[in-house]
C-alpha atoms as a PDB file:
ATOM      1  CA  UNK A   1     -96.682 -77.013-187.089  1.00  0.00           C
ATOM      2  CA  UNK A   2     -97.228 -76.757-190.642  1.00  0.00           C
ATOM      3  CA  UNK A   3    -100.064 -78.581-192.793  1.00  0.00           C
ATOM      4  CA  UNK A   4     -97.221 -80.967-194.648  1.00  0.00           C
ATOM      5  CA  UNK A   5     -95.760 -81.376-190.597  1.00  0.00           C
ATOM      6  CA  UNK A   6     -99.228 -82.450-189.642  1.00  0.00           C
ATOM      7  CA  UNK A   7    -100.020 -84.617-192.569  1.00  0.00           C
ATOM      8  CA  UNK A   8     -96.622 -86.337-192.234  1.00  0.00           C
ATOM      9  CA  UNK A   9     -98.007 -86.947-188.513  1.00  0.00           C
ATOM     10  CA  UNK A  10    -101.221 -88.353-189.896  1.00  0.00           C
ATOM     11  CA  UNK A  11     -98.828 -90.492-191.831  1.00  0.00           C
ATOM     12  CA  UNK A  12     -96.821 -91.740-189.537  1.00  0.00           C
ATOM     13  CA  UNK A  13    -100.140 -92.258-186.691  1.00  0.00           C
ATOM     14  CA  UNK A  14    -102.284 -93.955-188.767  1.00  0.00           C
ATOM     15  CA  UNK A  15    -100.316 -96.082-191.012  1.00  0.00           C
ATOM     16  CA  UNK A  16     -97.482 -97.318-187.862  1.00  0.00           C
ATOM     17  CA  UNK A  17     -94.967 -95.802-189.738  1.00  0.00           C
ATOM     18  CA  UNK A  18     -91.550 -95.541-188.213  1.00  0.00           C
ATOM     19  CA  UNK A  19     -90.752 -91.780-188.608  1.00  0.00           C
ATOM     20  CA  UNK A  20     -87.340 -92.102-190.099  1.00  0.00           C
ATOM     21  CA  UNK A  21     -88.233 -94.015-193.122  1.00  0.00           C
ATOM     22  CA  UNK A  22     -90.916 -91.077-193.796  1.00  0.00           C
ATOM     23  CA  UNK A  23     -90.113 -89.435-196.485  1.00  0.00           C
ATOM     24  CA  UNK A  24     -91.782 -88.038-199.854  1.00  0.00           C
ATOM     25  CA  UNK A  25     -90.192 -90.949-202.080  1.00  0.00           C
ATOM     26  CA  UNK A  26     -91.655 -93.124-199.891  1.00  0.00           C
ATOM     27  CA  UNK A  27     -94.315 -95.159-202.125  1.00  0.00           C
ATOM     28  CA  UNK A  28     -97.580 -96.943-200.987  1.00  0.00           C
ATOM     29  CA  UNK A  29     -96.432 -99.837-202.760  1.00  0.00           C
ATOM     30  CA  UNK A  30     -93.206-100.394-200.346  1.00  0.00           C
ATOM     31  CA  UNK A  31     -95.924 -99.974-197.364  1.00  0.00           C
ATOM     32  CA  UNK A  32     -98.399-102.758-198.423  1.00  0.00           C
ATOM     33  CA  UNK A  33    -101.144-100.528-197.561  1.00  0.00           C
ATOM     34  CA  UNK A  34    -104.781-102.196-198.270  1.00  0.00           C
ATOM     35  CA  UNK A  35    -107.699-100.819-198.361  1.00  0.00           C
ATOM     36  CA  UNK A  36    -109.069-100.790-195.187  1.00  0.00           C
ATOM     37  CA  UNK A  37    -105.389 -98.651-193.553  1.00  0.00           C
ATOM     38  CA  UNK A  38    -106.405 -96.052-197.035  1.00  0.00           C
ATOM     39  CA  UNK A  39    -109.780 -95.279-195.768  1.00  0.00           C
ATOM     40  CA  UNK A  40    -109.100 -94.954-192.220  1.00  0.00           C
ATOM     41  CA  UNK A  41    -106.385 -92.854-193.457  1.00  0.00           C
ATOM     42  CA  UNK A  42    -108.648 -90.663-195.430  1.00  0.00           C
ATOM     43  CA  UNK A  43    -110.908 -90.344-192.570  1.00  0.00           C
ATOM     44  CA  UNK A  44    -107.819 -89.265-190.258  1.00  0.00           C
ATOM     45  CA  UNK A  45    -107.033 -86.580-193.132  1.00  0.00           C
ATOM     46  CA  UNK A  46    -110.630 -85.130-193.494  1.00  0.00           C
ATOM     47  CA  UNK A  47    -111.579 -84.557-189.635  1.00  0.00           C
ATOM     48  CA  UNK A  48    -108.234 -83.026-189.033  1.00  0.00           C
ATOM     49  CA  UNK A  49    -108.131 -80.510-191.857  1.00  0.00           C
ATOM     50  CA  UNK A  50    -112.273 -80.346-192.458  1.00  0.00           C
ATOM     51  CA  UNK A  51    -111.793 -81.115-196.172  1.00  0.00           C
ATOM     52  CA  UNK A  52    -113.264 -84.108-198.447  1.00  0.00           C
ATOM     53  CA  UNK A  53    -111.007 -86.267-200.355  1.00  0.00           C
ATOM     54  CA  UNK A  54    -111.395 -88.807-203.332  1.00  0.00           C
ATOM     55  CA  UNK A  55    -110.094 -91.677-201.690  1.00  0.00           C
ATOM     56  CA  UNK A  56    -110.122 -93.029-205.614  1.00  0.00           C
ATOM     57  CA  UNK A  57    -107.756 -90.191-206.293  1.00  0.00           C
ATOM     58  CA  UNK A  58    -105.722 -90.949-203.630  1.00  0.00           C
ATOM     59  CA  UNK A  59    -105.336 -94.780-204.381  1.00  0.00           C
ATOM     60  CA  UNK A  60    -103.801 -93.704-207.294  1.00  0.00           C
ATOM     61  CA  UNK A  61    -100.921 -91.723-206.195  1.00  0.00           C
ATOM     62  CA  UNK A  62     -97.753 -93.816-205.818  1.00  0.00           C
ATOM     63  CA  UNK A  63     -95.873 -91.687-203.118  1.00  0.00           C
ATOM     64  CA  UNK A  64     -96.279 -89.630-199.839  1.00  0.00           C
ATOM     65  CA  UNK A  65     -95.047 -87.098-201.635  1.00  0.00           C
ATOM     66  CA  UNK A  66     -98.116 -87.048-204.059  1.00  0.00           C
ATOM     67  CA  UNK A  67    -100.267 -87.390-201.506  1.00  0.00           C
ATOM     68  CA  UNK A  68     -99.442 -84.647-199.496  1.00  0.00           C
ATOM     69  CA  UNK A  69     -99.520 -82.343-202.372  1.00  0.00           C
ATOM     70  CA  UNK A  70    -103.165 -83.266-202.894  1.00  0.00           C
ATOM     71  CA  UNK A  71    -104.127 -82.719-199.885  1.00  0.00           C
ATOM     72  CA  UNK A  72    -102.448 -79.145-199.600  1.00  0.00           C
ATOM     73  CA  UNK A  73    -104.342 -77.784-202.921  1.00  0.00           C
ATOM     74  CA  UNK A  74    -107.692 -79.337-201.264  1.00  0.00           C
ATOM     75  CA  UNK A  75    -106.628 -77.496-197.939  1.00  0.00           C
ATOM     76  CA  UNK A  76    -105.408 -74.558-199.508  1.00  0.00           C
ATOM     77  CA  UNK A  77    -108.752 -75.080-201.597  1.00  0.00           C
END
């Protein structure tokens, strides 16, 4: 499985997501996400890869798809 594959799964675990509407349009915004669901999130994110993210940075990004682009140049480091 591939980082993006695994991140997607993150996604998808953490957040209740059903899989089909997964996508890297998708935006935060259309998901209602507080606070609370972004830090677990971010939590989720750093065990599985062993990285540290911004979760300021990330509350910024308006899609999945910027998301998991940050988190591929922090894995890819």
């Amino acid at each position: 499985m591939s980082e993006e594959d695994r991140i997607k799964e993150i996604l998808i675990d953490q957040l209740k997501l059903d899989e089909s509407i997964v996508s890297r349009e998708l935006t935060f915004d259309s998901l209602a996400i507080d606070s609370l669901e972004l830090l677990e999130l971010v939590v989720a994110i750093e065990e599985e890869f062993d990285i540290s993210l911004d979760d300021q940075q990330l509350s910024r990004m308006e899609t999945l798809g910027e998301m998991s682009d940050f988190i591929m140049e922090k894995i890819k480091g």
